[in-house]
N, C-alpha and C. Protein backbone atom coordinates (compact mmCIF):
# COMPACT_ATOMS: atom_id res chain seq x y z
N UNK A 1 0.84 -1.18 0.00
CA UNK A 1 0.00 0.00 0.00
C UNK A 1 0.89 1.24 0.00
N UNK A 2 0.32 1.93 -0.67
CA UNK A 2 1.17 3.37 -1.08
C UNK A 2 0.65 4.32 0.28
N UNK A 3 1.62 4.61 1.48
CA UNK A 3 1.36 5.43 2.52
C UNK A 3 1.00 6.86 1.92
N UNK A 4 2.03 7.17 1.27
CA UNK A 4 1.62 8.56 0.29
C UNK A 4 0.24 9.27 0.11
N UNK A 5 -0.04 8.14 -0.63
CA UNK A 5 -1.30 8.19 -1.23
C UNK A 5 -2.37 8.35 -0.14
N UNK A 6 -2.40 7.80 0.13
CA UNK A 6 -3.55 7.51 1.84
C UNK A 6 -3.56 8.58 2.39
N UNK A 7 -2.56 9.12 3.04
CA UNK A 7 -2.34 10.50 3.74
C UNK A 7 -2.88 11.25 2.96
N UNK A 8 -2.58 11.80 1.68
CA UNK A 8 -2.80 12.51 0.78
C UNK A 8 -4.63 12.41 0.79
N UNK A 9 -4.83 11.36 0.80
CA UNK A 9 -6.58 11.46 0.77
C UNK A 9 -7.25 11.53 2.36
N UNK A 10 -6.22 11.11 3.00
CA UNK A 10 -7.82 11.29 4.36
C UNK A 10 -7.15 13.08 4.56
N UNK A 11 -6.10 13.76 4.34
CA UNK A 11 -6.11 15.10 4.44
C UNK A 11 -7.00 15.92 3.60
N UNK A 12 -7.11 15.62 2.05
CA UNK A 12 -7.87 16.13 1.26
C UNK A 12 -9.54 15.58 2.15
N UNK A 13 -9.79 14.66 2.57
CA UNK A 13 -10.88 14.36 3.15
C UNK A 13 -11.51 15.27 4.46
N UNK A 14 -10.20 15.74 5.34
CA UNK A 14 -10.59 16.01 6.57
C UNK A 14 -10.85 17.37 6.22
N UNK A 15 -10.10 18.26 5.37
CA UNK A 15 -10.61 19.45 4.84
C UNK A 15 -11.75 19.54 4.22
N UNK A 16 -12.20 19.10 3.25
CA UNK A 16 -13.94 18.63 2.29
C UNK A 16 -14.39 18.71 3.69
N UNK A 17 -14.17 17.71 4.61
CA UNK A 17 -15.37 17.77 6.04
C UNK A 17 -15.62 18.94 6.64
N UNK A 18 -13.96 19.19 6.80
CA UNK A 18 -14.69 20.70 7.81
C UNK A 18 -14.99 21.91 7.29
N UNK A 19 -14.80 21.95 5.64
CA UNK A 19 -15.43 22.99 4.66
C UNK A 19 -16.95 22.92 5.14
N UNK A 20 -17.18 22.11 4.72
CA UNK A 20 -18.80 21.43 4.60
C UNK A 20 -19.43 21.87 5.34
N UNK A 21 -18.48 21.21 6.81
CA UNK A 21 -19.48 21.38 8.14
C UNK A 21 -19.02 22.07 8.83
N UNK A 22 -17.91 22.54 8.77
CA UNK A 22 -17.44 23.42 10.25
C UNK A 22 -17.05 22.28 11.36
N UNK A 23 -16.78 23.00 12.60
CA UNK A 23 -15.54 22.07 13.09
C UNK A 23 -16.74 20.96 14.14
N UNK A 24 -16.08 20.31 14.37
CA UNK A 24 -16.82 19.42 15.48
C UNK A 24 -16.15 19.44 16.47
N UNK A 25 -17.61 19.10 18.07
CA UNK A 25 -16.28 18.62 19.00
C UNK A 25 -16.94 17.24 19.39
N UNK A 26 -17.22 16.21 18.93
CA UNK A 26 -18.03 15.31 19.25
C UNK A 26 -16.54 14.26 20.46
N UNK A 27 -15.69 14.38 19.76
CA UNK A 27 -14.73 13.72 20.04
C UNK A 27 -13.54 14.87 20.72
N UNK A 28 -13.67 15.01 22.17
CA UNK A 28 -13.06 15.94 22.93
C UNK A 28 -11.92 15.50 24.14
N UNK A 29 -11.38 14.25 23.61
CA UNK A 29 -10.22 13.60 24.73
C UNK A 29 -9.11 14.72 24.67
N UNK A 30 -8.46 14.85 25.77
CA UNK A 30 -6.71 15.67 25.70
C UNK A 30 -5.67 15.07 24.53
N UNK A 31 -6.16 13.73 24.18
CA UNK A 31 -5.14 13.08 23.33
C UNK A 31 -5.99 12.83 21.59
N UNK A 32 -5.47 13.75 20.81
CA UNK A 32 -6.28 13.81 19.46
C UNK A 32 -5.83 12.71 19.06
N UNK A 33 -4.82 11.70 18.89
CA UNK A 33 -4.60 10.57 18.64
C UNK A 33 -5.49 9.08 19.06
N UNK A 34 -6.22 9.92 20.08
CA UNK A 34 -6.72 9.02 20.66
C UNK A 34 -8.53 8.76 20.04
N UNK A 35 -8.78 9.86 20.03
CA UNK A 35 -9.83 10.46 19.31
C UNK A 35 -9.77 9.90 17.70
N UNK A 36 -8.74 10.01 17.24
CA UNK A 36 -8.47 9.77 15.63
C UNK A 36 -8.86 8.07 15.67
N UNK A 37 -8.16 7.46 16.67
CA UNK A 37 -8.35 5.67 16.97
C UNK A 37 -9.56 5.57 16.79
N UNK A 38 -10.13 6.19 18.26
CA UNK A 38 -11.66 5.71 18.34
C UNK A 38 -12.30 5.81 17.20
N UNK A 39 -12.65 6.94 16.43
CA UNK A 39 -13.04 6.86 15.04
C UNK A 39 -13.30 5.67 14.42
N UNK A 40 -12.02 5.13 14.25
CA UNK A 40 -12.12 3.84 13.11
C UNK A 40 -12.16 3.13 14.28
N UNK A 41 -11.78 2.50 15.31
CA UNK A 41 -12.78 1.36 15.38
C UNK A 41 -14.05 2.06 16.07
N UNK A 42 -14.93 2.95 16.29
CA UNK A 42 -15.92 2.92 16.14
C UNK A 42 -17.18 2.25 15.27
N UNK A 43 -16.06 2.15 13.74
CA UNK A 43 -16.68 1.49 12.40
C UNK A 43 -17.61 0.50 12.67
N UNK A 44 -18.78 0.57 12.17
CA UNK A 44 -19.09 -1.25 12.02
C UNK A 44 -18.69 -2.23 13.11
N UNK A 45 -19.12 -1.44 14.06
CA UNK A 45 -19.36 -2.20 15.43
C UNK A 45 -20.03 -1.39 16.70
N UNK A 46 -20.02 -2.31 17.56
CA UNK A 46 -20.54 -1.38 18.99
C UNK A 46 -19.57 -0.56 19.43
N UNK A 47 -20.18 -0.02 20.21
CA UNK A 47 -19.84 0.98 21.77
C UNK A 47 -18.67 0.00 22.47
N UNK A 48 -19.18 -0.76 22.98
CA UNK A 48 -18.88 -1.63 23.47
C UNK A 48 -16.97 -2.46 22.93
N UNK A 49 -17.60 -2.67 22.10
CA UNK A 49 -16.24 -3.65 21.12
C UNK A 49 -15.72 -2.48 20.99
N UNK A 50 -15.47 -1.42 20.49
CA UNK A 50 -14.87 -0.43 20.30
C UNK A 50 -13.72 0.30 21.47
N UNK A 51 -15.02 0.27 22.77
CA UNK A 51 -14.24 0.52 23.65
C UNK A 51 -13.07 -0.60 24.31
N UNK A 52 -13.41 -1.39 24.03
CA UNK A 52 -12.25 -2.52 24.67
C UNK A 52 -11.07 -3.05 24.11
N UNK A 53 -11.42 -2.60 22.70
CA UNK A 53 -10.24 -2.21 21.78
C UNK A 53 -9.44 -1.45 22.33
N UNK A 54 -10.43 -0.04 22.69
CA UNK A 54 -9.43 0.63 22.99
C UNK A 54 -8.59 0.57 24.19
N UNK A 55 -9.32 0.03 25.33
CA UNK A 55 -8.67 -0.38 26.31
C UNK A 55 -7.46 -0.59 26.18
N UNK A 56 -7.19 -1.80 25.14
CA UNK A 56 -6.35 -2.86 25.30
C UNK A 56 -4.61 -1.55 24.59
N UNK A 57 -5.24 -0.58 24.26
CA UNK A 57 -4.34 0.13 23.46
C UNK A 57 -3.99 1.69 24.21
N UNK A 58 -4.53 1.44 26.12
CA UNK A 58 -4.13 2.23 26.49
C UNK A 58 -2.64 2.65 27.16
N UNK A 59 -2.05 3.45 26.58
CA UNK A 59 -0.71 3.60 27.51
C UNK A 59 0.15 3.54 25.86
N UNK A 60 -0.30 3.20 24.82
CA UNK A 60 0.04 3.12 23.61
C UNK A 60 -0.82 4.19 22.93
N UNK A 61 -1.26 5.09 23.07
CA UNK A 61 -2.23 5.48 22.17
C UNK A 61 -1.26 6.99 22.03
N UNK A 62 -0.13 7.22 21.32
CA UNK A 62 1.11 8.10 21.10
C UNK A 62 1.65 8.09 19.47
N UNK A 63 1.75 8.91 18.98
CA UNK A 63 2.24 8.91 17.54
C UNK A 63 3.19 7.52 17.56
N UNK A 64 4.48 8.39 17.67
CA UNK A 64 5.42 6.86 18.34
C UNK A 64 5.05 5.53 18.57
N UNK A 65 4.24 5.54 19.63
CA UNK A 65 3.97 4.28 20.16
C UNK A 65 3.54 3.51 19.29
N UNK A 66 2.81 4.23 18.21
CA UNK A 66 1.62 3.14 17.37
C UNK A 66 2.36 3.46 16.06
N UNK A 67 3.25 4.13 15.88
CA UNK A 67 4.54 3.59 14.55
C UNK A 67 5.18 2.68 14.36
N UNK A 68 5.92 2.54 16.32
CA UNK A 68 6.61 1.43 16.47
C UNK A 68 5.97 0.39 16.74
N UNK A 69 4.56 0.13 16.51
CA UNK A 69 4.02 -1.11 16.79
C UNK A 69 3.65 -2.10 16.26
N UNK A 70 4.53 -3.15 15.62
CA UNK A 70 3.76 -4.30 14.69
C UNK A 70 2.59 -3.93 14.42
N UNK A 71 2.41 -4.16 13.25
CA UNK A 71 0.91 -4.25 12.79
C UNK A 71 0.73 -5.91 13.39
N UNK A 72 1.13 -5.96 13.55
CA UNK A 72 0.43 -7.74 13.88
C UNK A 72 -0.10 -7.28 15.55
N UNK A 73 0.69 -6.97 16.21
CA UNK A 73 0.40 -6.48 17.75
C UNK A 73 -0.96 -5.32 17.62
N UNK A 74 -0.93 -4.41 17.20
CA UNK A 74 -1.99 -3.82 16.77
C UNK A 74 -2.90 -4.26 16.35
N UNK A 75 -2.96 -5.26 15.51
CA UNK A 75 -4.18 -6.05 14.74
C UNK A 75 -4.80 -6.81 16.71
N UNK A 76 -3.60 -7.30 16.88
CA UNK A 76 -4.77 -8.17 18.62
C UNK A 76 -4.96 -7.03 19.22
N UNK A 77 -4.52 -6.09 19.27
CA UNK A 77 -5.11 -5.12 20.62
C UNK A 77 -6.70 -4.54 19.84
N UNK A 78 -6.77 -4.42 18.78
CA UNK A 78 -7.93 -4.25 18.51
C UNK A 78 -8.91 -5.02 17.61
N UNK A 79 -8.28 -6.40 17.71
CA UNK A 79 -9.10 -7.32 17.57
C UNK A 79 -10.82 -6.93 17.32
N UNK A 80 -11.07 -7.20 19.48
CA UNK A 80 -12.86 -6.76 19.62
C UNK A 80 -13.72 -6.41 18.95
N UNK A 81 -13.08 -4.91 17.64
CA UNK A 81 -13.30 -4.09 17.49
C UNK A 81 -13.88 -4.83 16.14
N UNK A 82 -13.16 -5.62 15.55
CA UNK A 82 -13.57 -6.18 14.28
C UNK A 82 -13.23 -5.67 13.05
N UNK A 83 -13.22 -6.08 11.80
CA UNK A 83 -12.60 -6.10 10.54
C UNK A 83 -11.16 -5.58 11.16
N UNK A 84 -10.57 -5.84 12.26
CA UNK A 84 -9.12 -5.46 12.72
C UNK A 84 -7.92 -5.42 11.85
N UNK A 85 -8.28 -6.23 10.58
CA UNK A 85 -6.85 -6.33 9.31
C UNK A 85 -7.13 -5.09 8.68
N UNK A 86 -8.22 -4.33 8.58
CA UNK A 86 -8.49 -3.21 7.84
C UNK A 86 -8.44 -2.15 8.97
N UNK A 87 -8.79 -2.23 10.11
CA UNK A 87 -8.85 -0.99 11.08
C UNK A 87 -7.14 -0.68 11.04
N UNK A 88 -6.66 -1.89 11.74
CA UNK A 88 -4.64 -1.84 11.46
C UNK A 88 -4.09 -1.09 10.15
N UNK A 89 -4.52 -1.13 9.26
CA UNK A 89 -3.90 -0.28 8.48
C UNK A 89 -4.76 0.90 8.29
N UNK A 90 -6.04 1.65 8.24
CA UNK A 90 -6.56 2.86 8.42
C UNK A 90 -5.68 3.80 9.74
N UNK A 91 -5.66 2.97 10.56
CA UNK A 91 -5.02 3.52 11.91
C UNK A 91 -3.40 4.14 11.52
N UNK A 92 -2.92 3.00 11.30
CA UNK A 92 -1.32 3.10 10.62
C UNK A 92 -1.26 4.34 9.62
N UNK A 93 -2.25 4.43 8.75
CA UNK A 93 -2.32 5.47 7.88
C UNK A 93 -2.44 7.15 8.32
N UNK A 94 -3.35 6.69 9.60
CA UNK A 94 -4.33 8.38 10.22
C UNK A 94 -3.05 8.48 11.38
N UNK A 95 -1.96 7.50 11.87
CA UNK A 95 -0.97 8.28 12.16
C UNK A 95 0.24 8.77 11.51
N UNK A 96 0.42 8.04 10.53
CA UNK A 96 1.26 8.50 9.76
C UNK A 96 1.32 9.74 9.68
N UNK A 97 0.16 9.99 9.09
CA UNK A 97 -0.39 11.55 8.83
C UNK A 97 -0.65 12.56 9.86
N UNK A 98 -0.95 11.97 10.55
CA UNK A 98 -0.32 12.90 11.86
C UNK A 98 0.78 13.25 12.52
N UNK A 99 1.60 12.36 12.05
CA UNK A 99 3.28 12.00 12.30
C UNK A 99 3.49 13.55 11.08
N UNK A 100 3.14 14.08 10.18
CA UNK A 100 3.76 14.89 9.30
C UNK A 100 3.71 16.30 9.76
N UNK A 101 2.40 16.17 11.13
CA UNK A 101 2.13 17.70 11.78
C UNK A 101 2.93 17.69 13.11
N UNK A 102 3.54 16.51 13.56
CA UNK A 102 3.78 16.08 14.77
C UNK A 102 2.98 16.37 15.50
N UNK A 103 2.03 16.26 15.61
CA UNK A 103 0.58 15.82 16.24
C UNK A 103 -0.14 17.20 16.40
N UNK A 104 0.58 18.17 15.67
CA UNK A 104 0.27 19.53 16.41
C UNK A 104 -0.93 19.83 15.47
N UNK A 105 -1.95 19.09 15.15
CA UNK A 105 -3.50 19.58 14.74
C UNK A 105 -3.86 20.91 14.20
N UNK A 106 -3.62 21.95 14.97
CA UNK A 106 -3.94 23.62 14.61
C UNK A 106 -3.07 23.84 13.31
N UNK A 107 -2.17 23.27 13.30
CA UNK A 107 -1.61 23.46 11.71
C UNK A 107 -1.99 22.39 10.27
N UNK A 108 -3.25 21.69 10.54
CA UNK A 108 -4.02 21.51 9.78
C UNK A 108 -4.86 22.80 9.35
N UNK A 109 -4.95 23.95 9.59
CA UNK A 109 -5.37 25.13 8.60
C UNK A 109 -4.42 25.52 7.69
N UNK A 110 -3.24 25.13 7.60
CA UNK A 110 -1.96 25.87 6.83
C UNK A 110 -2.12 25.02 5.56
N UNK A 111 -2.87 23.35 5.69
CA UNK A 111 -2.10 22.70 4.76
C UNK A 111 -3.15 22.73 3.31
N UNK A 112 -2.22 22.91 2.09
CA UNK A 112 -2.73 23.07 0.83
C UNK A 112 -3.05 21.95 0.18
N UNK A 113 -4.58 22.11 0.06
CA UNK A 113 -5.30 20.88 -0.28
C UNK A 113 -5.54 20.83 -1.34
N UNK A 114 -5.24 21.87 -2.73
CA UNK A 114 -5.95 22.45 -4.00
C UNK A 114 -5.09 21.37 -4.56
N UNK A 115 -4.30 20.96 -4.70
CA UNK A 115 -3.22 20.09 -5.37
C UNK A 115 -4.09 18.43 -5.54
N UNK A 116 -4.44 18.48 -4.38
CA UNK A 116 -5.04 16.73 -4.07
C UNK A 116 -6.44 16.93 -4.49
N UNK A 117 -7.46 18.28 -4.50
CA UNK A 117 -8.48 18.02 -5.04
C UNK A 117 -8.59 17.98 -6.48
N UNK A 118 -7.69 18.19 -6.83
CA UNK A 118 -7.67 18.44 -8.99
C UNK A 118 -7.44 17.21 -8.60
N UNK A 119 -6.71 16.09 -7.95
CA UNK A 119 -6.56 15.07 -8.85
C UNK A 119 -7.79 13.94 -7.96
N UNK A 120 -8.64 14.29 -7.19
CA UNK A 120 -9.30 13.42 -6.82
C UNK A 120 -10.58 13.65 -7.63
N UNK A 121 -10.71 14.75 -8.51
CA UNK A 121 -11.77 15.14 -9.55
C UNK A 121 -11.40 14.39 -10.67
């Protein structure tokens, strides 16, 4: 899988969203990484499975932490959560990409998205 590429679209994505809608705070933890997790495994499952996923991924839930973490180790900690071979790499992807701001979020207004929407048209 092309990391590139991926980044390149859930950024062009997260901008389209908050054009659209303006900002949200549905998801208000101290740790935006953590927030970004819950997201996807929220997917196509419960409350429940979701949360115990996340459990299992507390004390890990750090840019770092979840770079340096096997995807195989990642795939069991959020197992619960389900379709876990696909959550493991969405996750891997939405930090990557956060790995490029070093987690610092507020400078998601700086970044130029006109480039990635010509070619997603």
């Amino acid at each position: 899988m092309r990391w590139g590429i991926v980044v390149e679209q859930l950024t062009v994505l997260y901008q389209n969203l908050k054009r659209r809608y303006g900002e949200f705070y549905w998801w208000n933890d101290e740790n935006p990484i953590k927030d970004l997790v819950s997201m996807i495994l929220i997917q196509q499952t419960t409350e429940a499975n979701a949360k115990r996923a996340l459990e299992q991924l507390e004390g890990r839930l750090t840019i770092h932490s979840l770079l340096e973490m096997p995807v195989e180790d990642l795939q069991e900690c959020i197992r619960p959560a389900g379709f876990f071979k696909q959550k493991s790499l969405y996750i891997r992807s939405v930090v990557e990409w956060a790995n490029q701001f070093d987690g610092d979020f507020s400078r998601l207004d700086r970044v130029e998205t006109q480039r990635y929407s010509e070619k997603s048209c």
